[in-house]
Protein backbone atom coordinates (compact mmCIF):
# COMPACT_ATOMS: atom_id res chain seq x y z
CA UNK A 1 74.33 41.14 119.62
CA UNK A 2 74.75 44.13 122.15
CA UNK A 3 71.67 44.18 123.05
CA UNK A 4 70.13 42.12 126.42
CA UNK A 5 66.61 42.17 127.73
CA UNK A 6 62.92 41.95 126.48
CA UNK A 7 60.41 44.08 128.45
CA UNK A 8 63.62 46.62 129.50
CA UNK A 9 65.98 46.45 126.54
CA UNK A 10 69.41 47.64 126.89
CA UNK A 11 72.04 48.45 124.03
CA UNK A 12 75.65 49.12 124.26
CA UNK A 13 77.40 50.90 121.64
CA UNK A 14 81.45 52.58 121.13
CA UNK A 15 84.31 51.08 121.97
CA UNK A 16 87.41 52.08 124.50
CA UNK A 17 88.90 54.67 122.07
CA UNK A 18 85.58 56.26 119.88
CA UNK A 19 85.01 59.56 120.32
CA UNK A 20 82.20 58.36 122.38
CA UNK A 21 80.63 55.51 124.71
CA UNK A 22 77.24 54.79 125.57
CA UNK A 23 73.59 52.87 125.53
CA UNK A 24 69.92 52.68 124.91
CA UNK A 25 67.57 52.04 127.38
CA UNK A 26 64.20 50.95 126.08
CA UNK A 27 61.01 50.03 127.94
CA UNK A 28 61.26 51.82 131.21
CA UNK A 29 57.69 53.35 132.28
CA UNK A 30 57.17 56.99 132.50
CA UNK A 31 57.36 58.45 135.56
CA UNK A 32 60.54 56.44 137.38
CA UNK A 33 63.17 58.77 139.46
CA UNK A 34 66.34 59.47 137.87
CA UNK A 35 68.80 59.98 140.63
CA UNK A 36 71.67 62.00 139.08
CA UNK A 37 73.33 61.78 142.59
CA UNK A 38 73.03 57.96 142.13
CA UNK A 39 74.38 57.57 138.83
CA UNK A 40 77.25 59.77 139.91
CA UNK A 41 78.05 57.61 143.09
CA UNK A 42 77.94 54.38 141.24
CA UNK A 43 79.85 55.84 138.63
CA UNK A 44 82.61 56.69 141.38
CA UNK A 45 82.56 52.87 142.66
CA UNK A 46 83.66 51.69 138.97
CA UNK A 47 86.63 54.45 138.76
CA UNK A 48 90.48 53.10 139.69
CA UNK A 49 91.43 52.51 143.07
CA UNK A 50 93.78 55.43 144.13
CA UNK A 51 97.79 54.33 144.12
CA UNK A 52 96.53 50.73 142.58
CA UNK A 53 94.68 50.74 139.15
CA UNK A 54 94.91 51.79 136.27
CA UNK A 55 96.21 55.75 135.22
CA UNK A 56 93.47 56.13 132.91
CA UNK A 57 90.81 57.80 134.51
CA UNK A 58 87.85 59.52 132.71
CA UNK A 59 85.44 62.37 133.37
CA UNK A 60 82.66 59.67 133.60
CA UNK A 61 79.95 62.65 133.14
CA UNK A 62 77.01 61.02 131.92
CA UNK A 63 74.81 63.08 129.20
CA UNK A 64 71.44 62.05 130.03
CA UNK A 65 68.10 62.23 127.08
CA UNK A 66 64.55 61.11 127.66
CA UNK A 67 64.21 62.67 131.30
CA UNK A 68 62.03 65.72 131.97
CA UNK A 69 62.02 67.08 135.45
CA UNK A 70 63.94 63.94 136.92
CA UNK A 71 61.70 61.33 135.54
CA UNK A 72 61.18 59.35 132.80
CA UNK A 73 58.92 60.41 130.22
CA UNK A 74 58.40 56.30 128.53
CA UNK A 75 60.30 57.39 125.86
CA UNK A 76 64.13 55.84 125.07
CA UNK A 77 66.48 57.02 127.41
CA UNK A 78 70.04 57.57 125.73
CA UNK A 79 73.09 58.00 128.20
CA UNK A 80 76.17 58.96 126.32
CA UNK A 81 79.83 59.31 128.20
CA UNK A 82 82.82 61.39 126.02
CA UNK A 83 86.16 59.42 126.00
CA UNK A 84 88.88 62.06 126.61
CA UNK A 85 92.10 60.17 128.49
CA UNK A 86 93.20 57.74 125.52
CA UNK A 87 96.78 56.58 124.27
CA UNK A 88 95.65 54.28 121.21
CA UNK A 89 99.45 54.01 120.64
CA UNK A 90 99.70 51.56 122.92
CA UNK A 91 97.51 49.33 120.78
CA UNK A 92 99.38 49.26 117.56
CA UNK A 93 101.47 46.32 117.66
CA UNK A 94 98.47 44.18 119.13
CA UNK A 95 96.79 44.43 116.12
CA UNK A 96 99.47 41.27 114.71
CA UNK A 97 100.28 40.14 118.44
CA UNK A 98 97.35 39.03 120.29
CA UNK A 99 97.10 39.52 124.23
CA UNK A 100 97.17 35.92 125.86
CA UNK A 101 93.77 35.91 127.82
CA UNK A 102 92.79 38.98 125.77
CA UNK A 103 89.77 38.98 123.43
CA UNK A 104 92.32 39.89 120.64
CA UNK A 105 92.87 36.73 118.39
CA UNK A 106 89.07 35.74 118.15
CA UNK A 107 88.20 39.08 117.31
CA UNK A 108 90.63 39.60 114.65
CA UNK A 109 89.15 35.86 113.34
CA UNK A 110 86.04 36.93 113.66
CA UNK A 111 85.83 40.61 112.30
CA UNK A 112 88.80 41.09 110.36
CA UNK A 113 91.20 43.85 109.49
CA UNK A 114 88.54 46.32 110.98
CA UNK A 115 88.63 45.05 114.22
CA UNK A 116 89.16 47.92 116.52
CA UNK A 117 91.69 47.00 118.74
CA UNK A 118 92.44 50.26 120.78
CA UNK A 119 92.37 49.94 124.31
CA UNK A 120 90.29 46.45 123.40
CA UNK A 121 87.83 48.11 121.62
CA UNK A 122 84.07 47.41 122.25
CA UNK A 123 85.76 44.00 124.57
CA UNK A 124 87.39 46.45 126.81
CA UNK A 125 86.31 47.19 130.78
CA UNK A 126 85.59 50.74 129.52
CA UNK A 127 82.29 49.43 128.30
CA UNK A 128 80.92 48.76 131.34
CA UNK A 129 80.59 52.61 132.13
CA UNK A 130 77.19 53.03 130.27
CA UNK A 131 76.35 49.57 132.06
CA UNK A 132 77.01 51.32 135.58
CA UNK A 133 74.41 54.06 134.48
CA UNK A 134 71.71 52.42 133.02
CA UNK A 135 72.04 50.12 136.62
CA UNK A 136 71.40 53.34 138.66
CA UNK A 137 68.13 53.98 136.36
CA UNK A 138 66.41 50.91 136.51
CA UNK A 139 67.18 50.59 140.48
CA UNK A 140 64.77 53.71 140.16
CA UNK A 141 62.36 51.22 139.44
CA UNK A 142 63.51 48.96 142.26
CA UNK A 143 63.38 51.52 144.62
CA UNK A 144 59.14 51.51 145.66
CA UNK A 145 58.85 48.01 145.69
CA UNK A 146 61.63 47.78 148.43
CA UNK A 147 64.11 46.12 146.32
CA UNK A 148 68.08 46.51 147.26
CA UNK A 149 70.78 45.32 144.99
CA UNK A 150 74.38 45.17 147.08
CA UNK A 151 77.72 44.16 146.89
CA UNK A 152 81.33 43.34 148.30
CA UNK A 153 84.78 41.87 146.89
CA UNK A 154 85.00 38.78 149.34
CA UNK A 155 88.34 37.69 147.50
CA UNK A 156 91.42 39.14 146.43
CA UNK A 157 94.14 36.51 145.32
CA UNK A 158 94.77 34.17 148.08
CA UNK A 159 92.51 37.18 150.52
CA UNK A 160 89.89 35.65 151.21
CA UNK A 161 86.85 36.98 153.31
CA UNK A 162 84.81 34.28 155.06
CA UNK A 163 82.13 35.97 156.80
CA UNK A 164 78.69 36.02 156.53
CA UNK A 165 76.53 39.47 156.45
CA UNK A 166 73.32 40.68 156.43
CA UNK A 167 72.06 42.36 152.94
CA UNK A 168 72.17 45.54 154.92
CA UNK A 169 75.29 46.00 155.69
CA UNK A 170 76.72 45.83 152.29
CA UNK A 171 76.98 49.58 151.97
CA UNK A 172 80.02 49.43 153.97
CA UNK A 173 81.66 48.07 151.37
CA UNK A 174 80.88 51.55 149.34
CA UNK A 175 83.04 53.68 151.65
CA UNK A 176 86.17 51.19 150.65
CA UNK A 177 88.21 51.91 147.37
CA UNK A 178 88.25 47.62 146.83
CA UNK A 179 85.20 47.25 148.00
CA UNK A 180 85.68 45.07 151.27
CA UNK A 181 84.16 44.84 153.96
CA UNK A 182 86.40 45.88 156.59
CA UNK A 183 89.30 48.58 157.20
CA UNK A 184 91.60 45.21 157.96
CA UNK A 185 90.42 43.09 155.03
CA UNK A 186 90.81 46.07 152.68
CA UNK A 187 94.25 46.38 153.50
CA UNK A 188 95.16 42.71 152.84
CA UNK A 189 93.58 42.92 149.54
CA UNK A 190 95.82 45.95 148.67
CA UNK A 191 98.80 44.33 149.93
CA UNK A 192 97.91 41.32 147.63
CA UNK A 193 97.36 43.03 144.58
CA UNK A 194 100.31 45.77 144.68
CA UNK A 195 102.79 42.40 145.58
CA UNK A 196 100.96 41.39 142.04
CA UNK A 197 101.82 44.65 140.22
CA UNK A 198 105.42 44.89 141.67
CA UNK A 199 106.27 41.50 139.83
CA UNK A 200 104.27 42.87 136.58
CA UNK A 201 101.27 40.36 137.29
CA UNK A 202 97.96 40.87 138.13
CA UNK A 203 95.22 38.40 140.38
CA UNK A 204 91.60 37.88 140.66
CA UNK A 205 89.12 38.30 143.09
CA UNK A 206 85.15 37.56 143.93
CA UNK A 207 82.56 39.98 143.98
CA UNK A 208 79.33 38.61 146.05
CA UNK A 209 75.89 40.14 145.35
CA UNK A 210 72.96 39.94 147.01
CA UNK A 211 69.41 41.48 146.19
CA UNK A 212 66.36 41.75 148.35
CA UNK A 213 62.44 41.41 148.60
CA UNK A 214 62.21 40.05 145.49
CA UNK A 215 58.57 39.25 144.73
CA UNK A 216 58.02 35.22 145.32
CA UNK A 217 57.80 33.75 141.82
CA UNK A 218 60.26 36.47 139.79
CA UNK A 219 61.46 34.55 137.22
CA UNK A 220 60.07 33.08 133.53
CA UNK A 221 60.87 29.45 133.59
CA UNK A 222 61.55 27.32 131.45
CA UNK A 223 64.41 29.02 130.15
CA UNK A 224 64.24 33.18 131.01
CA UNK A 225 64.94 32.57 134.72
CA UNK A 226 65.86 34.34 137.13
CA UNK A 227 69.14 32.81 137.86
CA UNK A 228 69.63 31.90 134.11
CA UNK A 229 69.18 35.72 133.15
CA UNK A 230 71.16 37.04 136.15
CA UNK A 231 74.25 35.03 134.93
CA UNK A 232 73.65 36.06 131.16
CA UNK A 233 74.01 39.28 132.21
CA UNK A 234 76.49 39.30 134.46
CA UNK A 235 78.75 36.93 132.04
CA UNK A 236 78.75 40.16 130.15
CA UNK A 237 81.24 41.64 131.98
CA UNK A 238 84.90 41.76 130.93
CA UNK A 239 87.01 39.45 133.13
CA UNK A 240 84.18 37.39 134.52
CA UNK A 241 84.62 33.34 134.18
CA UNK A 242 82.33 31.98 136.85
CA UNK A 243 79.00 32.60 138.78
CA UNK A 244 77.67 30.87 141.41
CA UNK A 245 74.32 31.13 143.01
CA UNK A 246 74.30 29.99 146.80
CA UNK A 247 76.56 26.98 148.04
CA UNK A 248 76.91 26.69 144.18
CA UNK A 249 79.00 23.50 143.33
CA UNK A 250 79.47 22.79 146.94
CA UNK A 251 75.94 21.18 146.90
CA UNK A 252 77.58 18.47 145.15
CA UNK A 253 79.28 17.42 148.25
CA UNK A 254 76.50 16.98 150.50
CA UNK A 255 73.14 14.85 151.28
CA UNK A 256 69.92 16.23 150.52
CA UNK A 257 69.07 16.57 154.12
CA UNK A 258 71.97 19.37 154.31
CA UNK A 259 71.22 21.32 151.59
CA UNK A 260 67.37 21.90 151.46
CA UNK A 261 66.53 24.77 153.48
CA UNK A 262 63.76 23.97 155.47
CA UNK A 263 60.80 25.77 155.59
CA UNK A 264 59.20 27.68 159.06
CA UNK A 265 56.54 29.95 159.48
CA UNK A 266 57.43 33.22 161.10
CA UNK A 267 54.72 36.87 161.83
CA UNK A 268 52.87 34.24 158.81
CA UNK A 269 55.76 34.66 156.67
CA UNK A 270 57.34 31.63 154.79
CA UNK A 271 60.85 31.44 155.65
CA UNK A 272 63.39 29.28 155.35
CA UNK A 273 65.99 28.43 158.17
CA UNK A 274 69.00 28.56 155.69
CA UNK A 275 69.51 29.77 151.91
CA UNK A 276 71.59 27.23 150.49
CA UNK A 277 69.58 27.82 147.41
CA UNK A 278 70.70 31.09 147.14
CA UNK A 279 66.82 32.74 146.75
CA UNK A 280 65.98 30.87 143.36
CA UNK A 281 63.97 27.38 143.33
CA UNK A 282 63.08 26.46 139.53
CA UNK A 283 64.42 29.27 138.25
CA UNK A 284 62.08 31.47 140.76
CA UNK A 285 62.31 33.68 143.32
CA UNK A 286 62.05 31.89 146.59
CA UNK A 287 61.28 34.69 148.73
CA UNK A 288 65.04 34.46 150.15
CA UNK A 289 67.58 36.75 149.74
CA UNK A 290 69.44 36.63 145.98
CA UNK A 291 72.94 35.48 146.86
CA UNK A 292 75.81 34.80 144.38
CA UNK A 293 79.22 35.03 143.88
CA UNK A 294 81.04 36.65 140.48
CA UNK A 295 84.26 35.50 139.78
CA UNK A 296 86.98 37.90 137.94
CA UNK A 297 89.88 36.53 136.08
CA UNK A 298 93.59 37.82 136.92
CA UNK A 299 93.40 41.20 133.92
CA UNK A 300 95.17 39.35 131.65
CA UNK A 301 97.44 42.56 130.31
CA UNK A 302 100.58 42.40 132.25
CA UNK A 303 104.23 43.53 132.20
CA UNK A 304 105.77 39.94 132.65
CA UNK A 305 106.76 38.91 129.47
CA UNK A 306 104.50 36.03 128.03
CA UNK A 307 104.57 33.40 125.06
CA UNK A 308 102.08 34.30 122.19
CA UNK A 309 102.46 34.74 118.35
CA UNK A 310 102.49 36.87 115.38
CA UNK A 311 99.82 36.69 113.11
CA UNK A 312 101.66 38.36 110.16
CA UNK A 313 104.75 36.53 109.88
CA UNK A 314 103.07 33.16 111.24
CA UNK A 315 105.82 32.55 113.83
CA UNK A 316 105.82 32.01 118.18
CA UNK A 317 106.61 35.77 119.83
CA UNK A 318 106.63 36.61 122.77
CA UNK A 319 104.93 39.96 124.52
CA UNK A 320 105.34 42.42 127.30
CA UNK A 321 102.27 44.24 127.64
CA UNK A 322 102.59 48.25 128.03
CA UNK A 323 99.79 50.78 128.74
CA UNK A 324 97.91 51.38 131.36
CA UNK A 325 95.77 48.91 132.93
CA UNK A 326 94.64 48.24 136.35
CA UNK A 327 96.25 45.04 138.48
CA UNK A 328 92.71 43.69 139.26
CA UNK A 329 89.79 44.47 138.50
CA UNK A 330 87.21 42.88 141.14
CA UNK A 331 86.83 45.75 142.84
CA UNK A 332 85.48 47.76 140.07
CA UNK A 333 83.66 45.30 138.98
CA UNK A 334 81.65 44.82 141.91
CA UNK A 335 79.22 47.81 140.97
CA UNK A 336 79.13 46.44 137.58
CA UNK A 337 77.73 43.17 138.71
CA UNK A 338 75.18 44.91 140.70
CA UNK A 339 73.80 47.48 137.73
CA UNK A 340 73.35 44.08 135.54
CA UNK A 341 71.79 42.77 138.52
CA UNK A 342 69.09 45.70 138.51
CA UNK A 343 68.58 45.48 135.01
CA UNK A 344 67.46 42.14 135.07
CA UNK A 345 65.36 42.42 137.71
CA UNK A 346 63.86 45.72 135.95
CA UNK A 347 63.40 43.17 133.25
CA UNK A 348 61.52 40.69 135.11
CA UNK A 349 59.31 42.74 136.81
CA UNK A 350 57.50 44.33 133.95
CA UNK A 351 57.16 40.78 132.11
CA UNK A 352 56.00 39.14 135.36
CA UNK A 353 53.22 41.64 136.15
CA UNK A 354 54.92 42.78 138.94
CA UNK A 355 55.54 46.50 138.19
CA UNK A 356 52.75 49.04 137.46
């Protein structure tokens, strides 16, 4: 289905190469800011980084229904984006030689001779445009309650960044075109990935996320968690094969004594000394900062010449992949991860009487 949510109810529709891209946003309550300026920034964060991805860039100009004077009116909002830079050329001989690591040979199994396989068609990183925008509306919604959603790329290839930061000081990370948190880190990172493209590869990277002063309790357990709907959501995304919500499998490793995090008491606030947890207990909010960690497969379209097939004459092939398509996309996806982020906590709000 392309729809995800239940109180806020989201639906995708297009695909790379329609006239037309966009989604339905159902369920927000009247009267929540639209920030135009917002949607345009975020929009910005998702676009190619300069001398690195890919050549296709878009307009990205969102047509916006169901706002009067900058808010919502509780009606359906529809945000529509024209697609105006394609080469569906490209595509042709795809449609009987699948992409290794592309969503090309299950969806020809699956749908057929209609498949749309143009610039991947509705499995393409395009999609994730209308995904951006309805992000930047529903952190409208975020906004009075105190809520921040924020975001870095703390891996690149074998780039790694090791630090620890507040939520805070995320927004750094805006000002860089791969999204790291440094001037020195940055520059690794694009060292690592053009070393990528110049051999006609491509690598992976980690987006972290982290969202704050999320009521104590968010979350519908048994099964519409928190951390359970965060990852639904965020496995959504093109390119993403892993999530991981604080130390994640490292808690595997270690004694129980290590990886509670122990309660204090602090200004009569329940903290906890560390969030190895990553701010969900059963499912719920612990009071703690969210924290986890996206991980983005290598883009799997690449100039190197790999071993696939041919679906018409039912023989091995092999492939070199031409068009344009970026050498990584962790960077880009890092605003991605935190519009899905918003969305769910939109989500969870309404349904767990914490909104309104």
């Amino acid at each position: 289905m392309n729809t995800i949510g239940s109180a806020v109810r989201l639906t995708l529709f297009g695909a790379s190469h329609d006239s037309r891209i966009g989604c339905v946003i159902d369920g927000i309550p009247a009267g929540v800011l639209v920030d135009t300026n917002r949607i345009e920034a975020d929009l910005a964060l998702r676009k190619p980084a300069p001398g690195i991805g890919t050549p296709r860039v878009e307009a990205d100009a969102p047509e916006i229904s169901g706002v009067v004077n900058g808010h919502t009116t509780g009606a359906p909002l529809v945000i529509t984006f024209a697609n105006t830079n394609t080469k569906s050329s490209d595509y042709e001989e795809l449609r009987r030689i699948p992409r290794p690591g592309h969503a090309d040979y299950p969806a020809v199994c699956k749908y057929g001779v209609d498949h749309d396989i143009r610039g991947g068609g509705m499995f393409s990183g395009r999609m994730t445009t209308p995904l951006v925008a309805a992000g930047a509306v529903a952190r409208g919604m975020l906004d009075p309650l105190g809520i921040t959603v924020g975001s870095y790329v703390s891996r690149i290839g074998r780039v790694a960044d090791t630090a620890e930061y507040e939520p805070a000081t995320l927004a750094a990370s805006r000002t860089n075109p791969l999204r790291a948190m440094s001037e020195e880190l940055e520059a690794l990172m694009r060292e690592e990935i053009l070393a990528a493209k110049a051999d006609g590869d491509s690598v992976g990277g980690v987006v972290r996320c982290m969202a704050t002063n999320l009521p104590v309790g968010l979350g519908e357990p048994f099964f519409d968690t928190l951390d359970g709907e965060v990852a639904k959501a965020v496995f959504a995304i093109p390119g993403v094969k892993g999530v991981m919500f604080g130390s994640g499998f490292a808690a595997a490793a270690v004694r129980g004594s290590e990886n509670n995090d122990f309660y204090r008491m602090k200004d009569d606030v329940v903290q906890t000394l560390t969030n190895h947890a990553g701010g969900v207990l059963g499912g719920m909010a612990s009071g703690q900062t969210l924290d986890f960690s996206v991980a983005f497969k290598p883009t799997p379209s690449i100039a190197q010449t790999q071993q696939t097939v041919n679906l018409e004459e039912r023989s091995d092939a092999e492939l070199s992949v031409h068009g344009r398509h970026d050498p990584c996309i962790a960077n880009r996806g890092a605003i991605v991860v935190e519009a899905m982020t918003a969305l769910v906590i939109a989500d969870l709000l309404i349904r767990g009487g914490y909104y309104g």
